[in-house]
PDB file of N, CA and C in Angstrom:
ATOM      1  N   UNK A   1      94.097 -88.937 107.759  1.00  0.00           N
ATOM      2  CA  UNK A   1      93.784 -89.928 106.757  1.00  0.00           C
ATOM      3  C   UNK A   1      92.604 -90.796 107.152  1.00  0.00           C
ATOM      4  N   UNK A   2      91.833 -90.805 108.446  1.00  0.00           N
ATOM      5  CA  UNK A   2      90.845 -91.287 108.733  1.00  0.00           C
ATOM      6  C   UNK A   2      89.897 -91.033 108.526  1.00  0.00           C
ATOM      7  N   UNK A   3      89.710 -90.189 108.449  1.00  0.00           N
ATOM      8  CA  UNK A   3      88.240 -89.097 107.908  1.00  0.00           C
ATOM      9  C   UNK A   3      87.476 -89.569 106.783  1.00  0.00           C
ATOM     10  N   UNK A   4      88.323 -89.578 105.556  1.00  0.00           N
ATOM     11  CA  UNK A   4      87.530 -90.222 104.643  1.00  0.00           C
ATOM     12  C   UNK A   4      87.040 -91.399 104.960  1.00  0.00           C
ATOM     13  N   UNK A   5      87.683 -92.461 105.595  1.00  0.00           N
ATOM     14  CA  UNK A   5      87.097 -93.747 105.296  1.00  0.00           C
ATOM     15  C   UNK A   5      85.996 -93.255 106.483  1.00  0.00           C
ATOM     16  N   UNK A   6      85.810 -92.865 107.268  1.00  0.00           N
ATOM     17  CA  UNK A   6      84.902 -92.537 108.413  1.00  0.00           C
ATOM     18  C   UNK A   6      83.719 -91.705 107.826  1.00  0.00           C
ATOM     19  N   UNK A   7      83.794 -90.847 107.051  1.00  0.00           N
ATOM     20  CA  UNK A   7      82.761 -90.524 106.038  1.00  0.00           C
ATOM     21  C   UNK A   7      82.036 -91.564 104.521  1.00  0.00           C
ATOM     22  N   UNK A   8      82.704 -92.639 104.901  1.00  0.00           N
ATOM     23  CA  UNK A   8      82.172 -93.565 103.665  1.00  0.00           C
ATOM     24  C   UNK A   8      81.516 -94.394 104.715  1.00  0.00           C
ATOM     25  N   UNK A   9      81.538 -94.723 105.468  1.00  0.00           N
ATOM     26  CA  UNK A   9      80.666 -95.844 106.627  1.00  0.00           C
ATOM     27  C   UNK A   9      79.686 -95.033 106.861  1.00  0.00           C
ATOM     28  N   UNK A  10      79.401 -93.449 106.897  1.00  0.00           N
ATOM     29  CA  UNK A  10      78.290 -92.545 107.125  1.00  0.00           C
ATOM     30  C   UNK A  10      77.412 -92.701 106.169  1.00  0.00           C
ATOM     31  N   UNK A  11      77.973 -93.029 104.785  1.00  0.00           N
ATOM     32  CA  UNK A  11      77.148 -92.817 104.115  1.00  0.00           C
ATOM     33  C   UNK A  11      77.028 -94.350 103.397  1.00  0.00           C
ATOM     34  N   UNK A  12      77.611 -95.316 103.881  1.00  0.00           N
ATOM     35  CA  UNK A  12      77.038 -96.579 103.915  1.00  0.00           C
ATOM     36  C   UNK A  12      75.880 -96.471 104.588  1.00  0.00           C
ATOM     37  N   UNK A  13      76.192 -96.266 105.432  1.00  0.00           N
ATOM     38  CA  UNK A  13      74.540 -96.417 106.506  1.00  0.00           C
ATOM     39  C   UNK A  13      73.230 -95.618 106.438  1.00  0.00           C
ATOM     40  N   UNK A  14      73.330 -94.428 105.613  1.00  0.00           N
ATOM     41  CA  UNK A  14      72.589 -93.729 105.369  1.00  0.00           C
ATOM     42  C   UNK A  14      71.626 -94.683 104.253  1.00  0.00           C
ATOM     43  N   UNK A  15      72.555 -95.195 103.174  1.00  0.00           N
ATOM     44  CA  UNK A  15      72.091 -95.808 102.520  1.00  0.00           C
ATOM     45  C   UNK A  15      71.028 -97.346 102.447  1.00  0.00           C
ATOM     46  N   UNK A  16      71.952 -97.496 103.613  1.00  0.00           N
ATOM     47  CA  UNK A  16      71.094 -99.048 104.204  1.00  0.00           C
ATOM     48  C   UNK A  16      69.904 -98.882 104.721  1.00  0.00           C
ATOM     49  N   UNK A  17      69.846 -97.318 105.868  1.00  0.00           N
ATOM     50  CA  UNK A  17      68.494 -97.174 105.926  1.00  0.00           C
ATOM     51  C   UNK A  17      67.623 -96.692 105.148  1.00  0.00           C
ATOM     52  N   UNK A  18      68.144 -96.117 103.945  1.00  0.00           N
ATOM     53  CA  UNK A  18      67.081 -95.942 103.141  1.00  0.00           C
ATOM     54  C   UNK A  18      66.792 -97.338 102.239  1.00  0.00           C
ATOM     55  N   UNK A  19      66.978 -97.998 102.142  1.00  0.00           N
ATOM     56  CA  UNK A  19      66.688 -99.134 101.707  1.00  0.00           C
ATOM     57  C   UNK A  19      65.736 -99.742 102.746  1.00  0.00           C
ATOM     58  N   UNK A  20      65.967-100.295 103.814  1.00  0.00           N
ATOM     59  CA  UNK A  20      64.902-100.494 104.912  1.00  0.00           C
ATOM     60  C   UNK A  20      63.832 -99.201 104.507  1.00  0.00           C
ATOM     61  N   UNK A  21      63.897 -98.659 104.430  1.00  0.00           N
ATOM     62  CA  UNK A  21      62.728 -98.222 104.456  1.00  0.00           C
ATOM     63  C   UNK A  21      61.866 -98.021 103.575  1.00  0.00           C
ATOM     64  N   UNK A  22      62.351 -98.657 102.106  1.00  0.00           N
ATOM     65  CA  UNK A  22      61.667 -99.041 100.968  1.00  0.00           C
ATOM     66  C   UNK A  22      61.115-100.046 101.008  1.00  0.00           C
ATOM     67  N   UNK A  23      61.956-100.938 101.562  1.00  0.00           N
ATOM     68  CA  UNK A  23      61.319-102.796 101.895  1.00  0.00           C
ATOM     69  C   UNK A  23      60.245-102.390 103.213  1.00  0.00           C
ATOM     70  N   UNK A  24      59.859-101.815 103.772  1.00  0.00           N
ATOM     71  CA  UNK A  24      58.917-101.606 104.706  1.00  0.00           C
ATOM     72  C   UNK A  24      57.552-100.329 103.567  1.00  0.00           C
ATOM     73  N   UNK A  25      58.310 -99.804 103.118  1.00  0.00           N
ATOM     74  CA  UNK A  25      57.161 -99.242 102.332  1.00  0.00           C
ATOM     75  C   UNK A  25      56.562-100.912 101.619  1.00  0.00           C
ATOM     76  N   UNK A  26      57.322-101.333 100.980  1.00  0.00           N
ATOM     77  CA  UNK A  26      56.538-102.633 100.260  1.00  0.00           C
ATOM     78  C   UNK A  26      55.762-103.081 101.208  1.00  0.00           C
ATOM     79  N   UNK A  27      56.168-103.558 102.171  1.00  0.00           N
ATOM     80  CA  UNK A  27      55.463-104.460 103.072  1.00  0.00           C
ATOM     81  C   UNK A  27      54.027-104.044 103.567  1.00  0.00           C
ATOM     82  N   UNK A  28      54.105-102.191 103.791  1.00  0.00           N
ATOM     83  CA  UNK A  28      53.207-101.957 103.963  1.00  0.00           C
ATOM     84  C   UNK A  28      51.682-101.953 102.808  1.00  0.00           C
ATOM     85  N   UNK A  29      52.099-101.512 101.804  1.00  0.00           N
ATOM     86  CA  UNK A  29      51.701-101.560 100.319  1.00  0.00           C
ATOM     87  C   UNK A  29      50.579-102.835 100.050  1.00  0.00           C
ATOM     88  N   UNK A  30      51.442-103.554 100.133  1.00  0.00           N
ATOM     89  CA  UNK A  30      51.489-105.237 100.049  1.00  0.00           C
ATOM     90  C   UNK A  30      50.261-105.407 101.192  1.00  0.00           C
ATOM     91  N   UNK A  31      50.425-104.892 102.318  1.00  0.00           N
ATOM     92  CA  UNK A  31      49.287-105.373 103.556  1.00  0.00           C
ATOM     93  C   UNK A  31      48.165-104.561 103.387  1.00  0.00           C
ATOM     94  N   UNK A  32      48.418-103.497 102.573  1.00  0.00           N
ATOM     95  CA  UNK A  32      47.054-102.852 101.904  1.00  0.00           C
ATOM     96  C   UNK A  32      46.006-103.421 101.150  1.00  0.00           C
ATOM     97  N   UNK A  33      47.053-104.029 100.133  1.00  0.00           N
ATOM     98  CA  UNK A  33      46.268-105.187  98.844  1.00  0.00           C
ATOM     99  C   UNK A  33      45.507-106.102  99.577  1.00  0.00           C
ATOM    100  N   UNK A  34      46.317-106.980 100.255  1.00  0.00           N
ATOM    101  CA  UNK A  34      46.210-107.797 100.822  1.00  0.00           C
ATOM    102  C   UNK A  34      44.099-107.519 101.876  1.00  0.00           C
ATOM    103  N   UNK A  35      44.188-106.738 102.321  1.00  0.00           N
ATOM    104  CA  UNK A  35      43.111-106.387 102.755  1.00  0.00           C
ATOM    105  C   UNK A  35      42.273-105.936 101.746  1.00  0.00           C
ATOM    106  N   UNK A  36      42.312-104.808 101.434  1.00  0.00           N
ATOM    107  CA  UNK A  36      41.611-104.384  99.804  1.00  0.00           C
ATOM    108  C   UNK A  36      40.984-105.995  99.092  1.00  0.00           C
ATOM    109  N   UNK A  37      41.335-106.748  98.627  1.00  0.00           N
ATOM    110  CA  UNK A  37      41.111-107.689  97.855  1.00  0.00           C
ATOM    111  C   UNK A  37      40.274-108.678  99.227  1.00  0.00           C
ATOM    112  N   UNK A  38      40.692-108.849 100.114  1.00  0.00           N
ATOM    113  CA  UNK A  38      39.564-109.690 101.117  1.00  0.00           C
ATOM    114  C   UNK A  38      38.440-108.949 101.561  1.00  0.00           C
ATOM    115  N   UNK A  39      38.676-107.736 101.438  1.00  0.00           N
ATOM    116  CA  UNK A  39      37.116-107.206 101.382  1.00  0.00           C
ATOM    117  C   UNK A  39      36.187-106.881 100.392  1.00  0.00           C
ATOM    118  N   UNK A  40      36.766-106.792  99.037  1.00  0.00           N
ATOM    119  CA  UNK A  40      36.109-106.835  98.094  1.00  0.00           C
ATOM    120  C   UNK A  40      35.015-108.335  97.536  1.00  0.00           C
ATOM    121  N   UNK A  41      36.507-109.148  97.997  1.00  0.00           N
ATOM    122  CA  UNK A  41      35.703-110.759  97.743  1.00  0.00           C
ATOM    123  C   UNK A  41      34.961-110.935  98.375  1.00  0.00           C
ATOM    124  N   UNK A  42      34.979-110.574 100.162  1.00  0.00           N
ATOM    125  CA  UNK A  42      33.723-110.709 100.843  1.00  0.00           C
ATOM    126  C   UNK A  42      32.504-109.783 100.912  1.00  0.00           C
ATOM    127  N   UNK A  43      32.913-109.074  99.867  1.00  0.00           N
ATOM    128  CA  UNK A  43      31.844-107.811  99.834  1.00  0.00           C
ATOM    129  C   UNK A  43      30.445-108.449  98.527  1.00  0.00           C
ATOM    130  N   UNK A  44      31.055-109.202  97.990  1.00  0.00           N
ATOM    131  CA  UNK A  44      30.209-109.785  96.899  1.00  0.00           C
ATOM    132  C   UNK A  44      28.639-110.442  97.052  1.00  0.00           C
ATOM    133  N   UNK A  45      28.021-109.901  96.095  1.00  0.00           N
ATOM    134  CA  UNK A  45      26.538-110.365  96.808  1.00  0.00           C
ATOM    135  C   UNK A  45      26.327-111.647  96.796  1.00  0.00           C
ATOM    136  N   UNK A  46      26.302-112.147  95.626  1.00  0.00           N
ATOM    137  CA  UNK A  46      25.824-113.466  95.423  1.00  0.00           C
ATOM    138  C   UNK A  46      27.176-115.059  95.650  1.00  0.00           C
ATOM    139  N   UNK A  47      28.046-113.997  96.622  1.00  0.00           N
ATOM    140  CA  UNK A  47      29.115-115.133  97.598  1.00  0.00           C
ATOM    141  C   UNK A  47      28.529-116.251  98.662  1.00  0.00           C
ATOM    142  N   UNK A  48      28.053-117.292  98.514  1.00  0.00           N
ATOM    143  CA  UNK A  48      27.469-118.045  99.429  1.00  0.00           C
ATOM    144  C   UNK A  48      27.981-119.092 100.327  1.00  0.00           C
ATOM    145  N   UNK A  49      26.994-119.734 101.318  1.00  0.00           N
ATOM    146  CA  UNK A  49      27.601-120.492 101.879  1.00  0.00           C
ATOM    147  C   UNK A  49      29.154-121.640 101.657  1.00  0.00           C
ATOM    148  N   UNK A  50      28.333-122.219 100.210  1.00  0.00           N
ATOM    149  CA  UNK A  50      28.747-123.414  99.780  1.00  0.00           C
ATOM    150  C   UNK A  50      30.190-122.887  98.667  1.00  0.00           C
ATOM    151  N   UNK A  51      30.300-121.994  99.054  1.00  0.00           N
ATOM    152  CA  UNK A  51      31.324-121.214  97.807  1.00  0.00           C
ATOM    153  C   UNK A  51      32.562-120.942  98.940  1.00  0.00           C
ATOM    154  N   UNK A  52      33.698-121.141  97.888  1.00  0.00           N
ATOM    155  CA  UNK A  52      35.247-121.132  98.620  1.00  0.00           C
ATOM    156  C   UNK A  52      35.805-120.050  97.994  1.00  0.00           C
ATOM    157  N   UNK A  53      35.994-119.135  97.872  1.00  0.00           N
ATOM    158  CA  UNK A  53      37.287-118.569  97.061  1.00  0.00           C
ATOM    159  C   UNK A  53      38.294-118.400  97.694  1.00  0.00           C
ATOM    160  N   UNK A  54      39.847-118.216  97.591  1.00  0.00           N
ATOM    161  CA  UNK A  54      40.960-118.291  98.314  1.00  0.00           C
ATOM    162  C   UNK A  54      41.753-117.293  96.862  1.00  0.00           C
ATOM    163  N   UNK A  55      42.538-116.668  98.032  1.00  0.00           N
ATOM    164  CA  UNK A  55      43.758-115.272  97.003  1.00  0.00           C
ATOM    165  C   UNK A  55      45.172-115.151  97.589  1.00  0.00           C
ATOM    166  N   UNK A  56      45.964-115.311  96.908  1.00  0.00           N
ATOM    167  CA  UNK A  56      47.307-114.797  97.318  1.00  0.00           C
ATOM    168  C   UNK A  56      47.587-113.629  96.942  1.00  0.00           C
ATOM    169  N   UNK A  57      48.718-113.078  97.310  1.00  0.00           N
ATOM    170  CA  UNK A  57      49.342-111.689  96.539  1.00  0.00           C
ATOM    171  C   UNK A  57      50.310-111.680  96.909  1.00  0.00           C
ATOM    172  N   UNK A  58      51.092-111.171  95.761  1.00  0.00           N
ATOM    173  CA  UNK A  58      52.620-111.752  95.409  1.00  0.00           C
ATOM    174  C   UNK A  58      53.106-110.502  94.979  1.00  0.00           C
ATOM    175  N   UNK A  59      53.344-109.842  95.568  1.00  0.00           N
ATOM    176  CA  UNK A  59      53.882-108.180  95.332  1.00  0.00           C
ATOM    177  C   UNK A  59      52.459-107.399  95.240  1.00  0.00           C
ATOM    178  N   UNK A  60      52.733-107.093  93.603  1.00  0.00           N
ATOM    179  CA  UNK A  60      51.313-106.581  93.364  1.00  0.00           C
ATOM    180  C   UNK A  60      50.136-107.389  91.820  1.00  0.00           C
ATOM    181  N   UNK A  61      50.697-108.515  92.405  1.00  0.00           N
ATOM    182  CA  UNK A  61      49.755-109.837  91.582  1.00  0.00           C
ATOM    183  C   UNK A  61      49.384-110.735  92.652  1.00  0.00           C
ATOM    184  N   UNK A  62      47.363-110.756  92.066  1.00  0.00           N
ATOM    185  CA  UNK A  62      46.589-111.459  93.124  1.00  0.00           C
ATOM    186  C   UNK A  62      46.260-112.272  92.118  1.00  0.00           C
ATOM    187  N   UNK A  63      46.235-113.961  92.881  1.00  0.00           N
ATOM    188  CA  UNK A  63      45.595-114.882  92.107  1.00  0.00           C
ATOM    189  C   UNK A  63      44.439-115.270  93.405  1.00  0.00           C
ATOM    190  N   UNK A  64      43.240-115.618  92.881  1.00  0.00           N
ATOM    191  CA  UNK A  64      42.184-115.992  93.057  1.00  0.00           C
ATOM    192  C   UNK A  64      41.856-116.913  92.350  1.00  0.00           C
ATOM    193  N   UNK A  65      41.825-118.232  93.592  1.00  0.00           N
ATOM    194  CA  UNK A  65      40.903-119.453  92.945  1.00  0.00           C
ATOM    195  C   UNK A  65      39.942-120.143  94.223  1.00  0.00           C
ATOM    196  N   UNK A  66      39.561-121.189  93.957  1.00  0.00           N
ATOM    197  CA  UNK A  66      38.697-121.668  94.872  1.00  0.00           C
ATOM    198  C   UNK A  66      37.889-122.599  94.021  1.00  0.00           C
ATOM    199  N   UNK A  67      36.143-122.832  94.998  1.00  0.00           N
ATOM    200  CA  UNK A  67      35.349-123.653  93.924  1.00  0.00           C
ATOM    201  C   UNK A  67      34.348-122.400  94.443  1.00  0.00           C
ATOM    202  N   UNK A  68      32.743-122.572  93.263  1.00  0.00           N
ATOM    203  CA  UNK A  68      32.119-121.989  93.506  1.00  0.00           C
ATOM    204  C   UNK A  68      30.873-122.815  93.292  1.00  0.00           C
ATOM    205  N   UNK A  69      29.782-122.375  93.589  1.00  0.00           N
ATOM    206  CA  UNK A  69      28.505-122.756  92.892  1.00  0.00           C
ATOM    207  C   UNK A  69      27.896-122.599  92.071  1.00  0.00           C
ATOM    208  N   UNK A  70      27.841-121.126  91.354  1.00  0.00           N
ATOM    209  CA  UNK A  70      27.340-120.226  90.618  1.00  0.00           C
ATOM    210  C   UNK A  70      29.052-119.651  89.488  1.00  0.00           C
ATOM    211  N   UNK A  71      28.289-119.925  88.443  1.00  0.00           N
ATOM    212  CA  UNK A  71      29.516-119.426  87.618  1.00  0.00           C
ATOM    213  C   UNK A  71      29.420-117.849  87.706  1.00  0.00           C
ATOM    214  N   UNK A  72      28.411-117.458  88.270  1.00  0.00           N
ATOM    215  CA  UNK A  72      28.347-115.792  87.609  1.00  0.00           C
ATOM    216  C   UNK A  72      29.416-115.703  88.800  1.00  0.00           C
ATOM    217  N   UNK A  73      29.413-115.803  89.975  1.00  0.00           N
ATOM    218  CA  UNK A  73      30.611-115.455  91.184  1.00  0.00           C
ATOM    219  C   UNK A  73      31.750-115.640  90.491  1.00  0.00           C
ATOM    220  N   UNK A  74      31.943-116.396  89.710  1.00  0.00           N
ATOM    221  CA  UNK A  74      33.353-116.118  89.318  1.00  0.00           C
ATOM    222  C   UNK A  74      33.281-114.930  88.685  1.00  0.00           C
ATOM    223  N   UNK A  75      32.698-114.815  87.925  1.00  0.00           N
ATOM    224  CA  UNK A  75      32.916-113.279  86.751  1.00  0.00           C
ATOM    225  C   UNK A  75      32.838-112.432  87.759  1.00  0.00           C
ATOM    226  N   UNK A  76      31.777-112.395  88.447  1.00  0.00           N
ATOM    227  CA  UNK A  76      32.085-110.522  89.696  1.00  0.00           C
ATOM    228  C   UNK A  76      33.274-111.156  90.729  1.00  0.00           C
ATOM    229  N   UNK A  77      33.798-112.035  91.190  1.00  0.00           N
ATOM    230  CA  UNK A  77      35.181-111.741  91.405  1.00  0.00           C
ATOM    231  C   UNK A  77      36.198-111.665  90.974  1.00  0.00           C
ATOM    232  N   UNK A  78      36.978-111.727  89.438  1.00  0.00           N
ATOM    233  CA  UNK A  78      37.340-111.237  88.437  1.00  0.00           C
ATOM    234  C   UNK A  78      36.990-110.062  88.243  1.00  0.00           C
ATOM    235  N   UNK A  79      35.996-109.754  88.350  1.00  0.00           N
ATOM    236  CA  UNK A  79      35.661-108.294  88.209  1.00  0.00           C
ATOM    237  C   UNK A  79      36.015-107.567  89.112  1.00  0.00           C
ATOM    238  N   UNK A  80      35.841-107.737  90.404  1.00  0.00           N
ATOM    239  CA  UNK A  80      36.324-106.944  91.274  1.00  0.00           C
ATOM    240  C   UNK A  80      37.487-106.723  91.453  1.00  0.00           C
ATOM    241  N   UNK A  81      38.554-107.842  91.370  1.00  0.00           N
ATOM    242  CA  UNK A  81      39.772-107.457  92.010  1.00  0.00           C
ATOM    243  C   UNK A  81      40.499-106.851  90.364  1.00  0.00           C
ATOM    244  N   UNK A  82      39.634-106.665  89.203  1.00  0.00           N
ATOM    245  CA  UNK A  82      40.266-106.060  88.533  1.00  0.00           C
ATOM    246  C   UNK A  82      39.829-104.307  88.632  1.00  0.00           C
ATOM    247  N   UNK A  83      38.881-104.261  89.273  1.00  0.00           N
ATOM    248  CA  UNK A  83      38.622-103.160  89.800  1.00  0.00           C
ATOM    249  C   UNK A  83      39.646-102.338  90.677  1.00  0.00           C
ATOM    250  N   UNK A  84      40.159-103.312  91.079  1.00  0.00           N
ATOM    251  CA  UNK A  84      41.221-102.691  92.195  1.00  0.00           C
ATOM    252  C   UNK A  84      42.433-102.554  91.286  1.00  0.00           C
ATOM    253  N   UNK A  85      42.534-103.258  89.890  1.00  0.00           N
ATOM    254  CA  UNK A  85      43.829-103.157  89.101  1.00  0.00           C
ATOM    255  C   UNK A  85      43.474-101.482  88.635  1.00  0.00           C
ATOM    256  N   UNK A  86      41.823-101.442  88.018  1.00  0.00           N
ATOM    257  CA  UNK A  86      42.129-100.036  87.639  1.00  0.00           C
ATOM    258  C   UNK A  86      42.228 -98.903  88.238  1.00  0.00           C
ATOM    259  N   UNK A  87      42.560 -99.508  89.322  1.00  0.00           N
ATOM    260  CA  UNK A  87      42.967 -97.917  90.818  1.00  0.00           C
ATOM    261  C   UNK A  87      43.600 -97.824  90.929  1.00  0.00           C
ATOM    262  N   UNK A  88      44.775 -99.017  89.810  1.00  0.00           N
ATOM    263  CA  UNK A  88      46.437 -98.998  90.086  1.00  0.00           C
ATOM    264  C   UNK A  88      46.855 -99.775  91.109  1.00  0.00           C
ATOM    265  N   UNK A  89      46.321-100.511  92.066  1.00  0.00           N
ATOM    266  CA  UNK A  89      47.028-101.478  92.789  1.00  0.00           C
ATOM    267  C   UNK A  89      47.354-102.479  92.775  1.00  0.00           C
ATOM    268  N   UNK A  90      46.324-103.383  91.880  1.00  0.00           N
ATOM    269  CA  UNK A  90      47.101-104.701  91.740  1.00  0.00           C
ATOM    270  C   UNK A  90      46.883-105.192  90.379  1.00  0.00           C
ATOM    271  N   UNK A  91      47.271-106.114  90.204  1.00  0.00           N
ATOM    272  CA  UNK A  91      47.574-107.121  88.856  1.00  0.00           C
ATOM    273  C   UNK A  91      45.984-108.388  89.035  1.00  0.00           C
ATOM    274  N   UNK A  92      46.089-109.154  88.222  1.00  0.00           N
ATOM    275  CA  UNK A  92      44.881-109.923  88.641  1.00  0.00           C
ATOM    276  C   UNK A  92      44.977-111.366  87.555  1.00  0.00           C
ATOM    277  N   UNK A  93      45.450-112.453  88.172  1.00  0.00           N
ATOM    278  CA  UNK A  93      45.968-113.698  87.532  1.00  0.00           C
ATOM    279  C   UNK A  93      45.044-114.869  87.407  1.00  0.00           C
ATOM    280  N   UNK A  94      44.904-115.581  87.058  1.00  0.00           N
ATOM    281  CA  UNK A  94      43.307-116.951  87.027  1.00  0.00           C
ATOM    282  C   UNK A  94      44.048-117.958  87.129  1.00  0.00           C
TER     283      UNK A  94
END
């Protein structure tokens, strides 16, 4: 009569690690964006001294704000990280 319950804790645990290892797929995912989007912003030409931008990412939604100097920097960084939305990775919030 032990067996069964000894085969349900097997497959409790089977289960738990597959779960860990979904929450580590996110995490990794997530540290992808996370880079992706800081190199795009710093990839920008007309990003200058006197210019701040700052981004979070929140799964797979990046908000970007800051101050700038030049209004056009805002539009090509909007632009960019929606660039990265149409590759399928992230979302893109103002």
């Amino acid at each position: 009569m032990k067996r069964p319950f000894g085969s349900l804790l097997i497959f409790g645990v089977v289960g738990f690690v597959g779960l860990l290892s979904a929450a580590e797929a996110s995490k990794a995912s997530e540290a992808r964006l996370v880079k992706e989007v800081g190199h795009e912003l710093r990839m920008l030409s007309n990003y200058g001294v006197f210019d701040n931008l700052t981004y979070q990412v929140n799964g797979y939604n990046v908000i970007v704000s800051g101050v700038v100097t030049r209004p056009a920097l805002k539009a090509a960084a909007e632009k960019a990280v929606k660039s990265i939305e149409r590759r399928g990775k992230a979302g893109e919030s103002n």
